[in-house]
PDB file of N, CA and C in Angstrom:
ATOM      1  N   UNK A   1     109.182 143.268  87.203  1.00  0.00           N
ATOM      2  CA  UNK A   1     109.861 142.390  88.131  1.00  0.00           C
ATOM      3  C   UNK A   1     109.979 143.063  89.487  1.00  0.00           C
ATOM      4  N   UNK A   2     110.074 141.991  90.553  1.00  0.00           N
ATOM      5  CA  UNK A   2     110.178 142.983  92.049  1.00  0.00           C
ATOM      6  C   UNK A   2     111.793 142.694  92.081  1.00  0.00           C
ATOM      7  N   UNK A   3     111.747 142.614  93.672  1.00  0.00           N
ATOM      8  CA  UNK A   3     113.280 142.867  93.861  1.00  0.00           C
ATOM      9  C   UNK A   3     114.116 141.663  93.971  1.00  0.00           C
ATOM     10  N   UNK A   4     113.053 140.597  92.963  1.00  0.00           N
ATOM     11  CA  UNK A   4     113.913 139.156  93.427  1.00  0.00           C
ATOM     12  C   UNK A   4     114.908 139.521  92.053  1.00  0.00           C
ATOM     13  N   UNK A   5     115.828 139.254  92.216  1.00  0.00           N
ATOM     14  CA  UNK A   5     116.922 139.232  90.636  1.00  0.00           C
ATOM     15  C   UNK A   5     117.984 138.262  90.318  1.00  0.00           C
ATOM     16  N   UNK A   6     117.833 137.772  91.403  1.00  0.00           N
ATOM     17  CA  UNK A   6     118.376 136.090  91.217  1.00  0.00           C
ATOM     18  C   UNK A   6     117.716 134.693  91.484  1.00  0.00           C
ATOM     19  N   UNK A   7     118.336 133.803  90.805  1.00  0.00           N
ATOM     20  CA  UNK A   7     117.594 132.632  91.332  1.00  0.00           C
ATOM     21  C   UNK A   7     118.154 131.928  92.462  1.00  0.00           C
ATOM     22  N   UNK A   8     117.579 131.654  93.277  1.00  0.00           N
ATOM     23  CA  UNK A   8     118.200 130.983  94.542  1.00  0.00           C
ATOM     24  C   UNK A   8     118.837 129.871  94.477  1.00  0.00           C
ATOM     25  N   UNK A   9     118.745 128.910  93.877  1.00  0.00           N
ATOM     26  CA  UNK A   9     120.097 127.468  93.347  1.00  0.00           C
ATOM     27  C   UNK A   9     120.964 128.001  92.374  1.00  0.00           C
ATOM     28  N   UNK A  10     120.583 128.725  91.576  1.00  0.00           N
ATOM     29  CA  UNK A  10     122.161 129.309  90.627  1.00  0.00           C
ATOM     30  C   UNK A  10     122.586 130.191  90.538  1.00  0.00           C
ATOM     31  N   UNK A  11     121.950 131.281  90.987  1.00  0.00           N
ATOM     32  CA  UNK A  11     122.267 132.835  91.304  1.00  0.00           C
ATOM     33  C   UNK A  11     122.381 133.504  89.905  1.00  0.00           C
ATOM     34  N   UNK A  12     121.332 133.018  88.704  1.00  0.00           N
ATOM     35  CA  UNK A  12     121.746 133.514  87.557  1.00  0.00           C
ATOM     36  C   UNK A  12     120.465 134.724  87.769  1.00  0.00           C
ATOM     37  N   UNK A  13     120.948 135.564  86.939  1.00  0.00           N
ATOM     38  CA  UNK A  13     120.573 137.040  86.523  1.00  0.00           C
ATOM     39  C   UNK A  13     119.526 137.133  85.570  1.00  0.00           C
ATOM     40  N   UNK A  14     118.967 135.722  84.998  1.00  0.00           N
ATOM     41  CA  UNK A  14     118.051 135.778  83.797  1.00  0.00           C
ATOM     42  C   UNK A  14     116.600 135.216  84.394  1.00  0.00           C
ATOM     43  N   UNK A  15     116.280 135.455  85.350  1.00  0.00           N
ATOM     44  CA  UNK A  15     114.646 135.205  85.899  1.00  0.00           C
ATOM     45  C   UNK A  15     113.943 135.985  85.387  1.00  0.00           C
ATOM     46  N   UNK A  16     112.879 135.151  85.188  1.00  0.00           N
ATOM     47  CA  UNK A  16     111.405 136.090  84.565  1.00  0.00           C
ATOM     48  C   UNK A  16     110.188 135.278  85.790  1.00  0.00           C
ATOM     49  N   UNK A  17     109.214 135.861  85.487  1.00  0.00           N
ATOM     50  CA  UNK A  17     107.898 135.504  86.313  1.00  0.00           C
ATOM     51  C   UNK A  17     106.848 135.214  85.449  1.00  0.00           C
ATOM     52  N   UNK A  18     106.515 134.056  85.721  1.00  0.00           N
ATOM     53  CA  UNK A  18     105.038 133.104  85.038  1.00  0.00           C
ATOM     54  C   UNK A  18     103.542 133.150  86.018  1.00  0.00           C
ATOM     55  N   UNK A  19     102.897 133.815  86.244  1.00  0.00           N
ATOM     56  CA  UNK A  19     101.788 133.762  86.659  1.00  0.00           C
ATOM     57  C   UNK A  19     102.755 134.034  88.211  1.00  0.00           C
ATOM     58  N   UNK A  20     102.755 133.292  88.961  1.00  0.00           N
ATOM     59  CA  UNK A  20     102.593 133.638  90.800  1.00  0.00           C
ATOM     60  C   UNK A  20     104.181 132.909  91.189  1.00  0.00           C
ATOM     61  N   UNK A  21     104.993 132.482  90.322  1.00  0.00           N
ATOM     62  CA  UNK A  21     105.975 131.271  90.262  1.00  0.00           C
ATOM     63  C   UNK A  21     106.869 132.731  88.829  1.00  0.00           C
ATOM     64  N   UNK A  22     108.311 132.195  89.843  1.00  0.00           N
ATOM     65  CA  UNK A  22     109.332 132.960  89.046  1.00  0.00           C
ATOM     66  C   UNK A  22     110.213 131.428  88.546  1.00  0.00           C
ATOM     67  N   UNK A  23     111.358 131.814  87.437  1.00  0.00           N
ATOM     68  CA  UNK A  23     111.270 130.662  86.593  1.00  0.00           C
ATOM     69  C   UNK A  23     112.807 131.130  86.042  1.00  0.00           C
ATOM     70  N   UNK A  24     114.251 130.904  86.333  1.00  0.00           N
ATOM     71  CA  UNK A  24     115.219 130.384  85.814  1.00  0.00           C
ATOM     72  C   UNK A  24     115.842 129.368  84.783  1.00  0.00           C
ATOM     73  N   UNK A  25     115.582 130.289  83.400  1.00  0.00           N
ATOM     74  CA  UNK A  25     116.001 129.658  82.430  1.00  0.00           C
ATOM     75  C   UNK A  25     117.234 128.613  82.249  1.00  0.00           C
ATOM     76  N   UNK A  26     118.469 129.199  83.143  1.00  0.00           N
ATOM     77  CA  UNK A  26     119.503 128.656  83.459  1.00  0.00           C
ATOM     78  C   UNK A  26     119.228 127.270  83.863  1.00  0.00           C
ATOM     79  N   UNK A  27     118.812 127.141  84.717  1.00  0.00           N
ATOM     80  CA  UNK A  27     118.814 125.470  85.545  1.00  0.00           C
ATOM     81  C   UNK A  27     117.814 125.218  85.848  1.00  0.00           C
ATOM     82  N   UNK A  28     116.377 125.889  85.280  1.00  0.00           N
ATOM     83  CA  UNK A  28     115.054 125.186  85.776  1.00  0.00           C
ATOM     84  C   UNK A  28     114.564 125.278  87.004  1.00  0.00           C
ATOM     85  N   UNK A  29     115.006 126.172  87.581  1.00  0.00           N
ATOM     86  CA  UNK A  29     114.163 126.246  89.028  1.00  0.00           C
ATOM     87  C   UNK A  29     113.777 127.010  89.086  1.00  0.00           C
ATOM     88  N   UNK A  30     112.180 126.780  90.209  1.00  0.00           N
ATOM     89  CA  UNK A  30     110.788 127.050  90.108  1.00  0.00           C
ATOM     90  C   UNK A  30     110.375 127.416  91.381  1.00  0.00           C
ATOM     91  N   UNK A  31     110.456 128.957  91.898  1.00  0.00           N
ATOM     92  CA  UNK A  31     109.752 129.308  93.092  1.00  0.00           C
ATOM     93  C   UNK A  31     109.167 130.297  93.053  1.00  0.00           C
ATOM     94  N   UNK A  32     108.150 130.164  94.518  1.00  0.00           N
ATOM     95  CA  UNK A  32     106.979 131.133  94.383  1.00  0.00           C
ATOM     96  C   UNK A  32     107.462 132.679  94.664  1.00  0.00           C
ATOM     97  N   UNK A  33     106.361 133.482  94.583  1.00  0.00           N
ATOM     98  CA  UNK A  33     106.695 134.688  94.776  1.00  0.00           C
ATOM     99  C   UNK A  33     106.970 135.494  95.897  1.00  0.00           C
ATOM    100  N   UNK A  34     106.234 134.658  96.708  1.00  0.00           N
ATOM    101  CA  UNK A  34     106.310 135.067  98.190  1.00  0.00           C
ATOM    102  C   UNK A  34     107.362 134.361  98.950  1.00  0.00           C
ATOM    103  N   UNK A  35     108.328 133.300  98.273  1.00  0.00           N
ATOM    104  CA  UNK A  35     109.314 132.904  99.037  1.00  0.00           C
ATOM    105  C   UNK A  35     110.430 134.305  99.134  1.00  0.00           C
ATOM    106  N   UNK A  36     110.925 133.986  99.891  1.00  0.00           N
ATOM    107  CA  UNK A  36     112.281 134.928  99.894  1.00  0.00           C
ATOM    108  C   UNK A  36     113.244 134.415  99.237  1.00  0.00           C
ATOM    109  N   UNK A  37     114.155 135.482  98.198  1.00  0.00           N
ATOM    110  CA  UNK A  37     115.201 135.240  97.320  1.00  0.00           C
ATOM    111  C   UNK A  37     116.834 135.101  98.442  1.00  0.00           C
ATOM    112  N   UNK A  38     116.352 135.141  99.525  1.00  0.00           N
ATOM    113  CA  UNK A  38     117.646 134.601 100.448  1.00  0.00           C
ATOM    114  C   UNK A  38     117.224 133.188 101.038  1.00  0.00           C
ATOM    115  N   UNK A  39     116.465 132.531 100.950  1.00  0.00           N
ATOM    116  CA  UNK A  39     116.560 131.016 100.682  1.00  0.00           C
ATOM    117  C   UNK A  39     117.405 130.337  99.369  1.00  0.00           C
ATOM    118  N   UNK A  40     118.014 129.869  99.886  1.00  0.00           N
ATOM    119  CA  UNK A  40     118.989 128.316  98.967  1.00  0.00           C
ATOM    120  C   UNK A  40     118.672 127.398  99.249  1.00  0.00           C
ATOM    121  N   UNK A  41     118.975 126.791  97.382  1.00  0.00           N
ATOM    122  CA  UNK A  41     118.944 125.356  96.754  1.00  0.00           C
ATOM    123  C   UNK A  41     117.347 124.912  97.057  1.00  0.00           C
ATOM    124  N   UNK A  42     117.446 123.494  96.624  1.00  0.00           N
ATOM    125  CA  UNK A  42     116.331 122.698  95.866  1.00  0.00           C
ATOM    126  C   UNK A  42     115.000 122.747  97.368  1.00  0.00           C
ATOM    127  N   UNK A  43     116.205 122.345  99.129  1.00  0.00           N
ATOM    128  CA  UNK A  43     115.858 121.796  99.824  1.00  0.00           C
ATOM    129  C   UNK A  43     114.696 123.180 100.659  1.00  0.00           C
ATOM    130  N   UNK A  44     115.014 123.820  99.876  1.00  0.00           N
ATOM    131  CA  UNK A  44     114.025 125.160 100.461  1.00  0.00           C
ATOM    132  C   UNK A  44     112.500 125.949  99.767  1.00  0.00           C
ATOM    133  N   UNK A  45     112.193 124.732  99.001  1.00  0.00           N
ATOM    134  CA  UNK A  45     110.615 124.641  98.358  1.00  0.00           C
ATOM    135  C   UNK A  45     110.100 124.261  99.075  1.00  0.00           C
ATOM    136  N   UNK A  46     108.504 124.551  99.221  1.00  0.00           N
ATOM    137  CA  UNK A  46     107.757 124.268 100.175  1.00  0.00           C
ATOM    138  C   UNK A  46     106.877 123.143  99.619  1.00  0.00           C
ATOM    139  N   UNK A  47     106.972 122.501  98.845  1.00  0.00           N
ATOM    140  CA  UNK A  47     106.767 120.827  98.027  1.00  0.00           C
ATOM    141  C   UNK A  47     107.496 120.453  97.958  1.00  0.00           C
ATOM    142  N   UNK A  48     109.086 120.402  98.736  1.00  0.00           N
ATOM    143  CA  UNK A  48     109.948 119.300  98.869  1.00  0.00           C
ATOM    144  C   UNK A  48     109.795 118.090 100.102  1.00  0.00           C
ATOM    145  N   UNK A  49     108.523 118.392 100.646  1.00  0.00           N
ATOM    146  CA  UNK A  49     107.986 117.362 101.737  1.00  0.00           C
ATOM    147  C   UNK A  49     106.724 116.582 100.937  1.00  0.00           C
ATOM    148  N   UNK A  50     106.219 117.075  99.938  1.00  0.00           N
ATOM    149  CA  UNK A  50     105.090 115.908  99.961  1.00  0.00           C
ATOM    150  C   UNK A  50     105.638 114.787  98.550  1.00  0.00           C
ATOM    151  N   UNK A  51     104.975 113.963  98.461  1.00  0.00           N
ATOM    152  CA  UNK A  51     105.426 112.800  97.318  1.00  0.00           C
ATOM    153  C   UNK A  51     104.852 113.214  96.220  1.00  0.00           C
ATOM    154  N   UNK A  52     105.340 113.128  95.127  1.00  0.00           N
ATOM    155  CA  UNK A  52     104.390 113.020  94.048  1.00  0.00           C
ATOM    156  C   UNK A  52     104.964 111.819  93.045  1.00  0.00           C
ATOM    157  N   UNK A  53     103.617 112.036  92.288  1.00  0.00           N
ATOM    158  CA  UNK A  53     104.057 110.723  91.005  1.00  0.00           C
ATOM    159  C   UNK A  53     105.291 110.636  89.762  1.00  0.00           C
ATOM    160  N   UNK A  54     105.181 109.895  88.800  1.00  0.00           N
ATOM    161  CA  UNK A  54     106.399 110.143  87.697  1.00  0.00           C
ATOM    162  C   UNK A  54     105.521 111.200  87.116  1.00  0.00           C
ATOM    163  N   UNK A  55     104.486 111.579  87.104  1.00  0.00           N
ATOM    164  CA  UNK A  55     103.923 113.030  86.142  1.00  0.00           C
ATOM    165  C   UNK A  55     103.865 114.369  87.270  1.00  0.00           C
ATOM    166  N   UNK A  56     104.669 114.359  88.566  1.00  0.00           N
ATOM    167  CA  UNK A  56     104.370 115.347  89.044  1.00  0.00           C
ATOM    168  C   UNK A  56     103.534 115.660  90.091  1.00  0.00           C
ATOM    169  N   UNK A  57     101.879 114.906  90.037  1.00  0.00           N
ATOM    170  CA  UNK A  57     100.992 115.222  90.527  1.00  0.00           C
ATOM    171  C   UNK A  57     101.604 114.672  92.062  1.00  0.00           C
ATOM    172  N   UNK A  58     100.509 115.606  93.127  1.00  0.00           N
ATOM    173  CA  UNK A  58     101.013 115.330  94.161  1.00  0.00           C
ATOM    174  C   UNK A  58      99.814 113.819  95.281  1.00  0.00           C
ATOM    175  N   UNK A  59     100.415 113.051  95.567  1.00  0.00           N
ATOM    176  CA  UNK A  59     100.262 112.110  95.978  1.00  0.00           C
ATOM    177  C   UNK A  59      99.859 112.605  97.628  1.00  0.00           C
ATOM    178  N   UNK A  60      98.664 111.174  97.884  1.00  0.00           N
ATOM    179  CA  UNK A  60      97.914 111.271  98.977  1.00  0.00           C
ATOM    180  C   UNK A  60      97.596 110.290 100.019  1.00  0.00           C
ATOM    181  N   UNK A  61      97.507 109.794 101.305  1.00  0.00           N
ATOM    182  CA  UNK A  61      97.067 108.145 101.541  1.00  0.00           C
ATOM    183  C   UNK A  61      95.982 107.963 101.001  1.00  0.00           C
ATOM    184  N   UNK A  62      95.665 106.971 100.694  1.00  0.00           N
ATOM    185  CA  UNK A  62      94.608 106.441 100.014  1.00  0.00           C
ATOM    186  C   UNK A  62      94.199 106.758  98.827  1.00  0.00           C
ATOM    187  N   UNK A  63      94.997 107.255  97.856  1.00  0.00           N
ATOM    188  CA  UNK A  63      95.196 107.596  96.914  1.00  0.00           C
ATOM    189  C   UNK A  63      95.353 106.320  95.876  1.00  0.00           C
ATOM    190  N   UNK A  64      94.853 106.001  94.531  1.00  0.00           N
ATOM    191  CA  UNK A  64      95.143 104.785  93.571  1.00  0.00           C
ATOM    192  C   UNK A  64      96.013 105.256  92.750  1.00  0.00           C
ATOM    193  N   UNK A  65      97.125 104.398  92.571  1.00  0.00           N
ATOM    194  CA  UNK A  65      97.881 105.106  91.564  1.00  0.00           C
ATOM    195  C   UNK A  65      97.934 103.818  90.116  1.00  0.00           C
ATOM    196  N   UNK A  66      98.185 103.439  89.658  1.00  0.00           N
ATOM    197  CA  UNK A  66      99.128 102.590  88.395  1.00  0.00           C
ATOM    198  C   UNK A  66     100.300 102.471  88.399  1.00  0.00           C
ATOM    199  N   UNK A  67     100.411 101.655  87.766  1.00  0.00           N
ATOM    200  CA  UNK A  67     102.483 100.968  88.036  1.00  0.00           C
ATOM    201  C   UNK A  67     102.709 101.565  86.078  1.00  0.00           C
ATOM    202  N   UNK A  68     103.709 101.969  86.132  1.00  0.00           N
ATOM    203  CA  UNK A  68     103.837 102.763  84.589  1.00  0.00           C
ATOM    204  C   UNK A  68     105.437 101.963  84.071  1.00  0.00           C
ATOM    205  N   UNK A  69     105.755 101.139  84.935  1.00  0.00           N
ATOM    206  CA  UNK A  69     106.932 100.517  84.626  1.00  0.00           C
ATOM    207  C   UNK A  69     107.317  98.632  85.323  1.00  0.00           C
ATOM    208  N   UNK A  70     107.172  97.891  84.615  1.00  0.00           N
ATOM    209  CA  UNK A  70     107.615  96.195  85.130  1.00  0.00           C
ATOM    210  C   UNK A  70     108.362  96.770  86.236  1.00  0.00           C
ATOM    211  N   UNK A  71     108.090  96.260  87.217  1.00  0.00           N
ATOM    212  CA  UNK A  71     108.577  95.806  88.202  1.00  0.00           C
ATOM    213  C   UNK A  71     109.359  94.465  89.223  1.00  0.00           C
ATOM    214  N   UNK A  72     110.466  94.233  89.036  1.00  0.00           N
ATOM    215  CA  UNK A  72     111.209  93.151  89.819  1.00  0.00           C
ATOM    216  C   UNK A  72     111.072  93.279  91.007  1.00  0.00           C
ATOM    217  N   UNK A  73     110.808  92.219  91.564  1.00  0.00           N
ATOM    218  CA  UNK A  73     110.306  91.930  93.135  1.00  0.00           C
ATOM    219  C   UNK A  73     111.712  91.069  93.557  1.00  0.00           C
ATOM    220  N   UNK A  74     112.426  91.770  94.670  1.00  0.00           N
ATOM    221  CA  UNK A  74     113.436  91.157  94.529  1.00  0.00           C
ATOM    222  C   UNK A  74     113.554  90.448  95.833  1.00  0.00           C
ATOM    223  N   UNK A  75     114.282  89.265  95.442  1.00  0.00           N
ATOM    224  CA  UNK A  75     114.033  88.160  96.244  1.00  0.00           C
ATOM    225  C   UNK A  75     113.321  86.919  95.618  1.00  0.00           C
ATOM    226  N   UNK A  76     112.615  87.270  94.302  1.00  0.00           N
ATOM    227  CA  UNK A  76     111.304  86.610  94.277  1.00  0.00           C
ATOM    228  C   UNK A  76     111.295  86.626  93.161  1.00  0.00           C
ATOM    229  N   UNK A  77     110.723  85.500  92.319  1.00  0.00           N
ATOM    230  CA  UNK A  77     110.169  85.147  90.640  1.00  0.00           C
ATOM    231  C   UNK A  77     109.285  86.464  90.076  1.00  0.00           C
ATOM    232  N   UNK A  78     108.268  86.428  90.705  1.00  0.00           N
ATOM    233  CA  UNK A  78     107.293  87.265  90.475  1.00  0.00           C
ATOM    234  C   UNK A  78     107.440  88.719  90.182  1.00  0.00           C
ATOM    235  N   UNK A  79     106.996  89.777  88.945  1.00  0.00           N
ATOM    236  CA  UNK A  79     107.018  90.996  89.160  1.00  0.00           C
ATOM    237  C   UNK A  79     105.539  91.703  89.118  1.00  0.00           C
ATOM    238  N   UNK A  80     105.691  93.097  89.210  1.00  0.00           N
ATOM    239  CA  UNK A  80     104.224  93.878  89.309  1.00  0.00           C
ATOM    240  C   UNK A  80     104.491  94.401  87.611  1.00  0.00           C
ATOM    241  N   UNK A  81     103.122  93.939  87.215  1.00  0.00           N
ATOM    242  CA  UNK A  81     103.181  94.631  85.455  1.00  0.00           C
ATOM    243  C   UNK A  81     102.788  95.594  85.173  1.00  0.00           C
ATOM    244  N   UNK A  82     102.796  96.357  84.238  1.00  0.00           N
ATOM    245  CA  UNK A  82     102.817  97.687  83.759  1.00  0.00           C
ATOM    246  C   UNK A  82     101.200  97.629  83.926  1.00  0.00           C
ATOM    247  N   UNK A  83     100.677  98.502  84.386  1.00  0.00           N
ATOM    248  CA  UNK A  83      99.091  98.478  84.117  1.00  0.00           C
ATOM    249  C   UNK A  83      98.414  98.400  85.348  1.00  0.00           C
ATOM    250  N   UNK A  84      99.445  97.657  86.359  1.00  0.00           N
ATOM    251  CA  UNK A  84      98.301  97.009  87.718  1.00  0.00           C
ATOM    252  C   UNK A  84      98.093  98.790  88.472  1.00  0.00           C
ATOM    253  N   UNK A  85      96.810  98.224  88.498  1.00  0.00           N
ATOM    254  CA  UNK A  85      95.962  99.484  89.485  1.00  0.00           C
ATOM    255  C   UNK A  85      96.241  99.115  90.859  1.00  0.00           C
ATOM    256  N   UNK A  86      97.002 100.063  92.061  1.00  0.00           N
ATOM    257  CA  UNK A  86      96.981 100.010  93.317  1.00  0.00           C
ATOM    258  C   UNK A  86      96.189 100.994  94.222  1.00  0.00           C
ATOM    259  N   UNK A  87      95.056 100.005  94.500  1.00  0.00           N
ATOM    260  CA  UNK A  87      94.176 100.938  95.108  1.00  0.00           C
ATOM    261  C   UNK A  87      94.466 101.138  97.109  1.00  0.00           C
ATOM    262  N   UNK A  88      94.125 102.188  97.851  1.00  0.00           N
ATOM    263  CA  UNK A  88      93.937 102.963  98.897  1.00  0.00           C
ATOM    264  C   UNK A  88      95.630 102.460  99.235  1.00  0.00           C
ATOM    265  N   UNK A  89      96.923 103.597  98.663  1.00  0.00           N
ATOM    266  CA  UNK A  89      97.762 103.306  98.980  1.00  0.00           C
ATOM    267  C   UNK A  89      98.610 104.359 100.248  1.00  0.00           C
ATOM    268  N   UNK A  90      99.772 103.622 100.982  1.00  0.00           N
ATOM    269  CA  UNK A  90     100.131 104.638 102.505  1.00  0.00           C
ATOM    270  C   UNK A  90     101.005 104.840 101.985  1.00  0.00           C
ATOM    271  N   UNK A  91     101.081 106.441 102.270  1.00  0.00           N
ATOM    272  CA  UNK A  91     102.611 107.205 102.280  1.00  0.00           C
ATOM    273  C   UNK A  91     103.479 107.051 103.426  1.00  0.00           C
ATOM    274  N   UNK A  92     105.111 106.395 102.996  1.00  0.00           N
ATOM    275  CA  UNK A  92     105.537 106.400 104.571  1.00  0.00           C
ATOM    276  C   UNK A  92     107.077 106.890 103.493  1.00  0.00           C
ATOM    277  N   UNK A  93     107.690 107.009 105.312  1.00  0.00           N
ATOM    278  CA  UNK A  93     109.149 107.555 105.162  1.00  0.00           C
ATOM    279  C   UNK A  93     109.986 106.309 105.364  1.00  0.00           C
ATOM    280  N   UNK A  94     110.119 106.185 103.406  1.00  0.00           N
ATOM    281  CA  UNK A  94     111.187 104.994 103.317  1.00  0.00           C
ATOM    282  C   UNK A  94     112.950 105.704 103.138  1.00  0.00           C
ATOM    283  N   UNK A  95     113.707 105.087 103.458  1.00  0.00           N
ATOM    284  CA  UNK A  95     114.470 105.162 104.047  1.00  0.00           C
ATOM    285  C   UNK A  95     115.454 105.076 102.282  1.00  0.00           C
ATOM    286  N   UNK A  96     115.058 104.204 101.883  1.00  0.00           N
ATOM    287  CA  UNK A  96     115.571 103.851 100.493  1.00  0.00           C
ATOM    288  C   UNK A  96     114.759 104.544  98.892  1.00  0.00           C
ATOM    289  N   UNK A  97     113.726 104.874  99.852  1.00  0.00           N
ATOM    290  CA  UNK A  97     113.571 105.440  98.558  1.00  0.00           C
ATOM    291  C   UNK A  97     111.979 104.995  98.475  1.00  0.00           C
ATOM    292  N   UNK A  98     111.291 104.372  98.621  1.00  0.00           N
ATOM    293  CA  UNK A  98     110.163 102.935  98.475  1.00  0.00           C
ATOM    294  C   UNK A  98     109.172 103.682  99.662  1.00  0.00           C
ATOM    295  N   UNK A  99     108.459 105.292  98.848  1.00  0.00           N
ATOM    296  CA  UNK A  99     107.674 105.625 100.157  1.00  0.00           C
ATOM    297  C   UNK A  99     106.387 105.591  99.656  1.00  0.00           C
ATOM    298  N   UNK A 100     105.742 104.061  98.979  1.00  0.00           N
ATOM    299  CA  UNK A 100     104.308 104.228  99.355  1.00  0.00           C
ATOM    300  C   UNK A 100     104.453 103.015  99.584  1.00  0.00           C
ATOM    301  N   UNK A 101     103.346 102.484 100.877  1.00  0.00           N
ATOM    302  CA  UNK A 101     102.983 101.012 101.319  1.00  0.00           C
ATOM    303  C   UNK A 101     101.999 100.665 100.347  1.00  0.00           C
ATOM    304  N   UNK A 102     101.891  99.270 100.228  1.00  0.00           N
ATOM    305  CA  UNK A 102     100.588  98.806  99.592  1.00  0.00           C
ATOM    306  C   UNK A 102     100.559  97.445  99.532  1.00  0.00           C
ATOM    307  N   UNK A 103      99.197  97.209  99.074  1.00  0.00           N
ATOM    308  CA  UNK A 103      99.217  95.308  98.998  1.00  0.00           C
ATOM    309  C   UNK A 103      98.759  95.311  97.745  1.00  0.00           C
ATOM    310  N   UNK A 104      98.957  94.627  96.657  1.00  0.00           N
ATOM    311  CA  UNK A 104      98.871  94.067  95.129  1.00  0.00           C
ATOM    312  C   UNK A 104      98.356  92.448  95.467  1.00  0.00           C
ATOM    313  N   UNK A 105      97.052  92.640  94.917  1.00  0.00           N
ATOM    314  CA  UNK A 105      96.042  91.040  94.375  1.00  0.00           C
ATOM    315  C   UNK A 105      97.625  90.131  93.793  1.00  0.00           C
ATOM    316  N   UNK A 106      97.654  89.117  94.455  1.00  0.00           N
ATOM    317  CA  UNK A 106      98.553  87.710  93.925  1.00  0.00           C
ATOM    318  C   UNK A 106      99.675  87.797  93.974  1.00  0.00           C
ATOM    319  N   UNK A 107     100.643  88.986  95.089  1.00  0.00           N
ATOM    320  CA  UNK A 107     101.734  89.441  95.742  1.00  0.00           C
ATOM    321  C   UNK A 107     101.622  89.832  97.510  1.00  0.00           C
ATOM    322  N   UNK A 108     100.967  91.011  97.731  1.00  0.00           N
ATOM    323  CA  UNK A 108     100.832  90.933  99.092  1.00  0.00           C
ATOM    324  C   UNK A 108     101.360  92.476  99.009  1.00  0.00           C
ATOM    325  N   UNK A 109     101.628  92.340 100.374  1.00  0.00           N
ATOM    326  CA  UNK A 109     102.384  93.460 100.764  1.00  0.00           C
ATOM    327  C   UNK A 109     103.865  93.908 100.276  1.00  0.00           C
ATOM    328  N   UNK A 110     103.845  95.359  99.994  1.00  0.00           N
ATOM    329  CA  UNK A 110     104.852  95.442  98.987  1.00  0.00           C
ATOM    330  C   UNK A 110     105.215  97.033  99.181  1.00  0.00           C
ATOM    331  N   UNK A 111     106.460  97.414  98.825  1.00  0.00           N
ATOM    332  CA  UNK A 111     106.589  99.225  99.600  1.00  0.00           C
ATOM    333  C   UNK A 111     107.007  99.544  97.709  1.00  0.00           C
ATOM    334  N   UNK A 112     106.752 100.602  97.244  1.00  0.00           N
ATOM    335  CA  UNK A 112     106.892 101.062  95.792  1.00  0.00           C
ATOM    336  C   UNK A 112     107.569 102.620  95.980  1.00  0.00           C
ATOM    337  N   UNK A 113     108.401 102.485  94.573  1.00  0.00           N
ATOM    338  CA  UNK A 113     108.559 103.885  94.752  1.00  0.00           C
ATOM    339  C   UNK A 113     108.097 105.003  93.980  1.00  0.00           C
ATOM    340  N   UNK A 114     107.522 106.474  94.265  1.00  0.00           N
ATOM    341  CA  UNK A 114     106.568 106.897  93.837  1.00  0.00           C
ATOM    342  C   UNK A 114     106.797 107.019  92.361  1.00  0.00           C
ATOM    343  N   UNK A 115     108.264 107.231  91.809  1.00  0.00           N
ATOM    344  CA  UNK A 115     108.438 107.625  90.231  1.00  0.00           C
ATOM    345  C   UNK A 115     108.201 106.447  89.238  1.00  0.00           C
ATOM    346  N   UNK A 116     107.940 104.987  89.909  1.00  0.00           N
ATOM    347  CA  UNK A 116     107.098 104.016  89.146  1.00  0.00           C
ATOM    348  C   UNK A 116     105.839 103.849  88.951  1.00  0.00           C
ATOM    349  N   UNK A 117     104.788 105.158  89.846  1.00  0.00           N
ATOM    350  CA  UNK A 117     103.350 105.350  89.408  1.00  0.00           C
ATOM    351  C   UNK A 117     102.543 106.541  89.096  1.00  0.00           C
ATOM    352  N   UNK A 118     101.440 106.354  88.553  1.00  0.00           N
ATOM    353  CA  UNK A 118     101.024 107.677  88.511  1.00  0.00           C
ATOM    354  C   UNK A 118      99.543 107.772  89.083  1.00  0.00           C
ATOM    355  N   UNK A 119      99.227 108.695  89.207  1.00  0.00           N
ATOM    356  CA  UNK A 119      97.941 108.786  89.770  1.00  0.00           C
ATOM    357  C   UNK A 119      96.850 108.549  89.420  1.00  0.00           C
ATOM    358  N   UNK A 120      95.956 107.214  89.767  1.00  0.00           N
ATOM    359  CA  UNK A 120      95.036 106.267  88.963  1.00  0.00           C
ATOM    360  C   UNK A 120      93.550 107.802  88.628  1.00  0.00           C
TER     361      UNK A 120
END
């Protein structure tokens, strides 16, 4: 071990190192080796800016993902079903939560949020 000996969100004493990524049994958090152990909490990973899917993977514009969960369209009769493929979709900064743009065949334009897809 080097001289990291705590984890930076819980300050517990039981870190070990997995390949290039150190790893807090306590509460699950996951940083690299070259970060500094005087950075705090979640907001100081350097993948807390890009999107990723409900499996993790990291998300792209124009990227296809799948809808992995019914969807209520609200306002509206109509939902998006488990299965629909959304192809060349935009990453934007939703405000609520709803940060990929896209248009869905026999709906239209529609903003999703990323933990309802995964990467087609």
């Amino acid at each position: 071990m080097s001289n990291n000996t705590q984890c930076p969100k819980c300050k517990g004493e039981n870190i070990y190192e997995d390949g290039n990524l150190w790893i807090c049994p306590e509460c699950g958090h996951e940083w690299s080796s070259s970060q500094k152990a005087s950075q705090e909490g979640p907001e100081s990973t350097s993948d807390d800016s890009s999107i990723k899917d409900a499996h993790g993977n990291v998300l792209t514009s124009g990227d296809s993902v799948t809808v992995i969960k019914e969807l209520k369209i609200k306002g509206s009769t109509s939902v998006v079903k488990v299965g629909t493929k959304v192809k060349n979709i935009r990453l934007v900064d939703g405000h609520d939560g709803h940060n990929i743009a896209c248009k869905i065949d026999g709906i239209g334009a529609i903003n999703l949020k990323s933990e309802f897809v995964k990467k087609a």
